[in-house]
Protein backbone atom coordinates (compact mmCIF):
# COMPACT_ATOMS: atom_id res chain seq x y z
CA UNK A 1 108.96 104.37 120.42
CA UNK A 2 105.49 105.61 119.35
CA UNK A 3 104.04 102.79 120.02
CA UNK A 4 104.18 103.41 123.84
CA UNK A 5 103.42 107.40 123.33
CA UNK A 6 100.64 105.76 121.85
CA UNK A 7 99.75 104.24 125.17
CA UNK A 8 99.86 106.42 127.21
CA UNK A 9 97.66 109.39 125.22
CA UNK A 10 95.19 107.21 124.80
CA UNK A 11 94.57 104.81 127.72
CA UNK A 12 95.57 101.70 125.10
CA UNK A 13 97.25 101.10 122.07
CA UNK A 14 94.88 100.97 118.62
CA UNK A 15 94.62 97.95 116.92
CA UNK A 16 97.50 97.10 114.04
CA UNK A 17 97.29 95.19 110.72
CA UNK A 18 99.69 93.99 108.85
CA UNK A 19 100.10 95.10 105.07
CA UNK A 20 103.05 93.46 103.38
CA UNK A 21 105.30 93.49 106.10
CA UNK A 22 104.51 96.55 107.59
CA UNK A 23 102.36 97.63 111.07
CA UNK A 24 99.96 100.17 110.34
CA UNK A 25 97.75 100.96 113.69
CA UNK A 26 94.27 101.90 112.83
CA UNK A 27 93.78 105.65 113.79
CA UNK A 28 91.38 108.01 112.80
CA UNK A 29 92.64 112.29 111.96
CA UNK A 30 91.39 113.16 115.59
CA UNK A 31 93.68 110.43 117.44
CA UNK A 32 96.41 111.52 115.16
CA UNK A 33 96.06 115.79 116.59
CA UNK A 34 95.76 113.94 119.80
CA UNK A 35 98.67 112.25 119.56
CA UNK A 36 100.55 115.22 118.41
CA UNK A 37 99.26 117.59 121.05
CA UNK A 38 101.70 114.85 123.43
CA UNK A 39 104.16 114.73 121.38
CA UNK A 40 104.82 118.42 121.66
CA UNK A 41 104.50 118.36 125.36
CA UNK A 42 106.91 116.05 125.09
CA UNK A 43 109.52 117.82 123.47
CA UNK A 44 110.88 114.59 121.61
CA UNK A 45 110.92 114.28 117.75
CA UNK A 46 108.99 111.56 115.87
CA UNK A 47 108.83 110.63 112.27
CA UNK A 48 105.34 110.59 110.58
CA UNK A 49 105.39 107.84 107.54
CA UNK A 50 101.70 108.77 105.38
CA UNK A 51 101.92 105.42 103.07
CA UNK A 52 100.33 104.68 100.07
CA UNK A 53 100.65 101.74 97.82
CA UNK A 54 104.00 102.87 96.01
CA UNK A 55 105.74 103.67 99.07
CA UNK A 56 104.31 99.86 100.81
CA UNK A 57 105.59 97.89 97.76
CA UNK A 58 109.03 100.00 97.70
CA UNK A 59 109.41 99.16 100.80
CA UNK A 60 109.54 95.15 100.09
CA UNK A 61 112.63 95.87 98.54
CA UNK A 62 114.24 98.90 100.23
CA UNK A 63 115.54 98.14 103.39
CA UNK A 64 115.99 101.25 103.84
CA UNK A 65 112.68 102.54 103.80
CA UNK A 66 111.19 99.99 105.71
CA UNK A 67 113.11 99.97 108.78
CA UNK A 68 112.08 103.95 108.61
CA UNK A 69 108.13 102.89 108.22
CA UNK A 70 108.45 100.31 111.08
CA UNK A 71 109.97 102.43 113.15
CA UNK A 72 107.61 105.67 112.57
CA UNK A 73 104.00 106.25 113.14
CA UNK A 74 102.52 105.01 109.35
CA UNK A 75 99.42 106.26 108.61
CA UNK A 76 97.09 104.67 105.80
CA UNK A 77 97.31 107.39 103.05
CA UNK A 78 95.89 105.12 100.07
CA UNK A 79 92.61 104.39 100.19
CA UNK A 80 93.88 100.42 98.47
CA UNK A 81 95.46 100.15 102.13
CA UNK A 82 92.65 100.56 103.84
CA UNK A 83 90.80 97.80 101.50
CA UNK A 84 93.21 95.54 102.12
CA UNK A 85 93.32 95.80 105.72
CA UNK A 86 89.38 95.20 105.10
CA UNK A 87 89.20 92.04 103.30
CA UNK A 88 92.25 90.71 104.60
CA UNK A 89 92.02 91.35 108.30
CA UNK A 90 88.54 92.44 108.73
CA UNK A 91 89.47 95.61 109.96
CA UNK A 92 87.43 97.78 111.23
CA UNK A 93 89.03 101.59 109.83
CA UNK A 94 86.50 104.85 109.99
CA UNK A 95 88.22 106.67 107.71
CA UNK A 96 92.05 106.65 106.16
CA UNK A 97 94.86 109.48 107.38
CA UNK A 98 96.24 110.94 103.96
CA UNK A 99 99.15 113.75 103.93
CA UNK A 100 97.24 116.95 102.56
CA UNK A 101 94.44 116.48 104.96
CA UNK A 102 96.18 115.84 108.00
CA UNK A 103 98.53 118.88 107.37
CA UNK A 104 95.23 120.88 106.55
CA UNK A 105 94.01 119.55 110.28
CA UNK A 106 97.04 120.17 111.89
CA UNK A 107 97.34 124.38 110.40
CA UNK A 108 93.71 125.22 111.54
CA UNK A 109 92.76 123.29 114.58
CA UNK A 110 96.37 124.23 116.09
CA UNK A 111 95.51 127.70 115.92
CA UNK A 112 94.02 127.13 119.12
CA UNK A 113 97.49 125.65 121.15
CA UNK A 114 100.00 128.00 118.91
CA UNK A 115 101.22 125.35 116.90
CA UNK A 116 103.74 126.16 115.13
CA UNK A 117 104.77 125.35 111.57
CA UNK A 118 108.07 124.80 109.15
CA UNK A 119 107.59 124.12 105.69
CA UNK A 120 110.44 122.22 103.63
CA UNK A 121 110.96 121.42 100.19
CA UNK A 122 109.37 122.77 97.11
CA UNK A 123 109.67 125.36 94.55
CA UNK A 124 110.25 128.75 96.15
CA UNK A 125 107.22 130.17 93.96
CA UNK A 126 105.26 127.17 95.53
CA UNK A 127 106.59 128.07 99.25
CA UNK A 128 105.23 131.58 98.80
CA UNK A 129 102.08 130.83 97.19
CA UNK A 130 101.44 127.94 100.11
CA UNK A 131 102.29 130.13 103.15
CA UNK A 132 100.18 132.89 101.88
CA UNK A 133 97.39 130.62 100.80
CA UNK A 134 97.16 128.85 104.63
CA UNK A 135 97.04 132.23 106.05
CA UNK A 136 94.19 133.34 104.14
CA UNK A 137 92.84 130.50 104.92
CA UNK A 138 93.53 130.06 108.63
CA UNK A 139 93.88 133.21 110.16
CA UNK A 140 95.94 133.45 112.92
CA UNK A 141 97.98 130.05 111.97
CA UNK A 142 101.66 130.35 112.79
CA UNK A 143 104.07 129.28 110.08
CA UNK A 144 107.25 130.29 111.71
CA UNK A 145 109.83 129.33 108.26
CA UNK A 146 109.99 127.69 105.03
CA UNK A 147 113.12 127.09 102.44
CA UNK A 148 113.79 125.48 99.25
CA UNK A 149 116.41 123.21 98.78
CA UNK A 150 118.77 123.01 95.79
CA UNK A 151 117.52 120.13 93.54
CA UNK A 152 120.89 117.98 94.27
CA UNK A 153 122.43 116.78 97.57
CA UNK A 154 123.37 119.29 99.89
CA UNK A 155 127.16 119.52 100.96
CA UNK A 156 127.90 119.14 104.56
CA UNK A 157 127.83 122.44 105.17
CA UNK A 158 125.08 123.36 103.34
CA UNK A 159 123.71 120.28 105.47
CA UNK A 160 124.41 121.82 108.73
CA UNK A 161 123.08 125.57 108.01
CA UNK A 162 119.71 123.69 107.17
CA UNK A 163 119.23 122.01 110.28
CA UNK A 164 120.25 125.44 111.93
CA UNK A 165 117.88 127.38 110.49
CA UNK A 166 114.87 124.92 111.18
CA UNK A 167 115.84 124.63 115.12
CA UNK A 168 116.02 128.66 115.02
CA UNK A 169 112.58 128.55 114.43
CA UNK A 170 112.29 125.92 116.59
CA UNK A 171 108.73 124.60 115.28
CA UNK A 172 106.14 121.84 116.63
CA UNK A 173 106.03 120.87 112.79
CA UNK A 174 108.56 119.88 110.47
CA UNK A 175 106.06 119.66 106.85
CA UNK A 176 108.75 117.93 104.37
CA UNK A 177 107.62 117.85 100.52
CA UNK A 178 110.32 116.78 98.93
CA UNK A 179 108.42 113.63 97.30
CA UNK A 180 109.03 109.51 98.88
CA UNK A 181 110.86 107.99 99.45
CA UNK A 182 113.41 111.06 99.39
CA UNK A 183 111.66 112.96 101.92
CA UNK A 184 110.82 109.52 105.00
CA UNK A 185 114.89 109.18 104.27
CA UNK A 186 115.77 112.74 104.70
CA UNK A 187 113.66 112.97 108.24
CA UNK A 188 114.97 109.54 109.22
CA UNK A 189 118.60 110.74 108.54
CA UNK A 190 117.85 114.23 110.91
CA UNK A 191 115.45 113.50 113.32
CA UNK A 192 117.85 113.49 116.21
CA UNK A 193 119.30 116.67 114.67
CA UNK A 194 116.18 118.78 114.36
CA UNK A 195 114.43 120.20 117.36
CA UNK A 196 111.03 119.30 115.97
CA UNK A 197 108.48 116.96 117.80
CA UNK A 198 106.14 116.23 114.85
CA UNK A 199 108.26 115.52 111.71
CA UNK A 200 105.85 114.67 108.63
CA UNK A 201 106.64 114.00 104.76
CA UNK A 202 103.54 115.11 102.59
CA UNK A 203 104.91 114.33 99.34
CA UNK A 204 102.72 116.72 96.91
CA UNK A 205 100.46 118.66 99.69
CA UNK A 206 103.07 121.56 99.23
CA UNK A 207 101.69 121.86 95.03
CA UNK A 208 98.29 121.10 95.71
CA UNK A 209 97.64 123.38 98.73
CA UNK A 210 99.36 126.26 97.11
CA UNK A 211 97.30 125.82 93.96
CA UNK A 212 100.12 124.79 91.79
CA UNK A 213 98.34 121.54 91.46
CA UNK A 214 95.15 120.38 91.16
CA UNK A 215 94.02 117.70 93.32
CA UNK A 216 91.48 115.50 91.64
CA UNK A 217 88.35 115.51 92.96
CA UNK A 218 86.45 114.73 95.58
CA UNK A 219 85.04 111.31 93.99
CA UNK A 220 88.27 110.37 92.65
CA UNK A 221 89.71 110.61 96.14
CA UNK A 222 86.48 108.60 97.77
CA UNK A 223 86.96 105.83 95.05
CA UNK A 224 90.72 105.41 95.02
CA UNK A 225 91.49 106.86 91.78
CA UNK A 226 93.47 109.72 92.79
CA UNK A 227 96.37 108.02 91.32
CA UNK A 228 94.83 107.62 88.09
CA UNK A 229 94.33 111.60 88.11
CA UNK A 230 97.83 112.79 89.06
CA UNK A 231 99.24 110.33 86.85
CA UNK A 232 96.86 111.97 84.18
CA UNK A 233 98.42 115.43 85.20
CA UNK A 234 101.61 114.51 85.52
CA UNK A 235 103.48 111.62 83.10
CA UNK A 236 106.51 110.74 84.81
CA UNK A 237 104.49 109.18 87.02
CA UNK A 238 103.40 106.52 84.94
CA UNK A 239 106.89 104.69 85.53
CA UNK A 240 106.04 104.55 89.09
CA UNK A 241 102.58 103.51 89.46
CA UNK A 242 103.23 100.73 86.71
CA UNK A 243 106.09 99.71 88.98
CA UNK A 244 103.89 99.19 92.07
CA UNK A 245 100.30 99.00 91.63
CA UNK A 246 100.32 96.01 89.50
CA UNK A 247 102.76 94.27 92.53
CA UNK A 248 100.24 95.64 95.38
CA UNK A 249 97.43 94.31 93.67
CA UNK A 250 98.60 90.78 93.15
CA UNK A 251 100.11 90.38 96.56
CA UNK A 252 96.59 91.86 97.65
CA UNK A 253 94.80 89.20 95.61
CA UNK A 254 97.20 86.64 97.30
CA UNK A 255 96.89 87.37 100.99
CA UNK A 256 92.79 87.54 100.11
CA UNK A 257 92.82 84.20 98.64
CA UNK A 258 94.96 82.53 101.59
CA UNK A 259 92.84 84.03 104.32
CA UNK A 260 89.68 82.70 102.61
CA UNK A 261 90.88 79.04 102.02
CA UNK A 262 92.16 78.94 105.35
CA UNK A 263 88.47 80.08 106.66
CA UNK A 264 87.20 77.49 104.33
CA UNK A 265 89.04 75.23 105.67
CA UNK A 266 88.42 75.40 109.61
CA UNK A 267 84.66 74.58 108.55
C-alpha cells in the first residue's frame, strides 16, 4: 500500500534493497515529512516500521513481525543497516531514518501544518516529563493526548476504551513506545481501528526525549555504537543484543562474501 503513496508524492518510487528478507526503500528524513504531509491528506492510516538490527534478525524467525515490516514503510534505524545495504548492494543512502529523530522532525517542522500528536506507552512520570519537555522545546507544537498502559495485556474492554480515546483526539500521529517488537504488533493489530494516518513505534524516544534516559552521544550514534551504550545503561539488554548482533553480523559477512565471488567471477 505505501509503496504506491510512495508514487505518487514523489513522481517515482525510491530505490529498495534487500536486507535479510526484508525491502527497505532508501529515503532520506525530508522524503519521509513529505510522505507524511500525503498521508494526512489522505486520511488513511499507515504503519511506520523504524528497524534496527534486533528487530531485522527477529524478524527471520517471527512471522509475525515480518509480514508487519513488509507490509509497512521500514525505515533504516541502525546505522549496521545502512552498511550493509552499502557493501552488499552498493547503495547509495545520504543519511539513515532512526525513531527519536524522525519524531523530533515530525513535532517541530509540523508546527507549521498543525500536526497533531498522540503519545502512547511509557511511564506516566515519563509521559509528563516528555509532553512538557517538546513544548518547551517547540512552541506552539500540538500534542493533543497521551496515556500509559497497564504493564500486562489489556482486557477487551480496556482494549476498546483505548482506541476510543485516541480517535477522540483524532491525531495525524500515533507515537507508540511501548518497546519492539510489542509496539509494530500492537499498531499492526489496530491500524484499521485507530483514526490515525501516521502510526509510528519509537521504541525508547519516549525515555530519552523526556530526559529519563540518556542517549549516548553524538559519536556513538555516528559510529554505530549506540547499542553498546544503552546496553551499558541498561543490562537486560545484553540478552537481546547477544541474541541478534552476532546473527546480523554473520549473515552480513555472508551476503558480502557471495556478492564479491560472484563479481569475481563475471571477470
Amino acid at each position: 500500500m505505501h509503496d504506491l503513496i510512495l508514487h505518487e508524492n514523489a513522481g517515482q518510487c525510491p530505490d529498495t534493497f534487500n536486507i535479510l528478507g526484508l525491502k527497505f526503500p532508501v529515503i532520506d528524513y525530508q522524503y519521509s515529512l513529505d510522505l507524511f504531509q500525503h498521508w494526512i491528506a489522505s486520511g488513511q492510516p499507515h504503519q511506520v516500521c523504524i528497524a534496527n538490527v534486533h528487530t531485522v534478525v527477529t524478524s527471520l524467525t517471527d512471522k509475525d513481525l515480518r509480514e508487519i515490516n513488509q507490509h509497512s514503510l521500514i525505515t533504516m534505524d541502525g546505522l549496521p543497516l545502512v552498511w550493509y545495504a552499502r557493501a552488499v548492494h552498493k547503495a547509495k543512502i545520504k543519511e539513515r531514518v532512526c525513531g527519536p529523530e524522525l519524531m523530533l522532525r515530525c513535532l517541530d517542522q509540523g508546527r507549521a501544518h498543525g500536526w497533531k500528536h498522540f503519545f502512547l506507552g511509557g511511564k506516566d512520570e515519563v509521559l509528563t516529563d516528555l509532553v512538557s519537555s517538546m513544548q518547551l522545546r517547540y512552541p506552539g507544537v500540538n500534542i493533543v493526548g497521551w496515556h500509559s498502559p497497564p504493564f500486562r495485556p489489556l482486557s477487551l474492554e480496556e482494549d476498546e476504551q483505548l482506541v476510543a480515546l485516541i480517535n477522540e483526539h483524532q491525531p495525524d500521529f500515533l507515537w507508540v513506545g511501548l518497546g519492539a517488537p510489542k509496539q509494530e504488533k500492537w499498531i499492526a493489530a489496530h491500524l484499521t481501528k485507530v483514526n490515525a494516518p501516521v502510526q509510528v513505534g519509537v521504541g525508547a524516544a519516549f525515555d530519552f526525549h523526556s530526559g529519563h534516559v540518556r542517549r549516548a552521544p553524538v559519536w556513538m550514534q555516528k559510529s554505530g555504537l549506540e547499542w553498546l551504550y544503552r546496553m551499558l545503561q541498561d543490562r537486560r539488554l545484553i540478552k537481546r543484543y547477544c541474541a541478534t548482533n552476532p546473527v546480523f553480523l554473520a549473515l552480513f559477512l555472508r551476503d558480502f562474501v557471495v556478492v564479491r565471488c560472484r563479481k569475481i567471477l563475471r571477470y
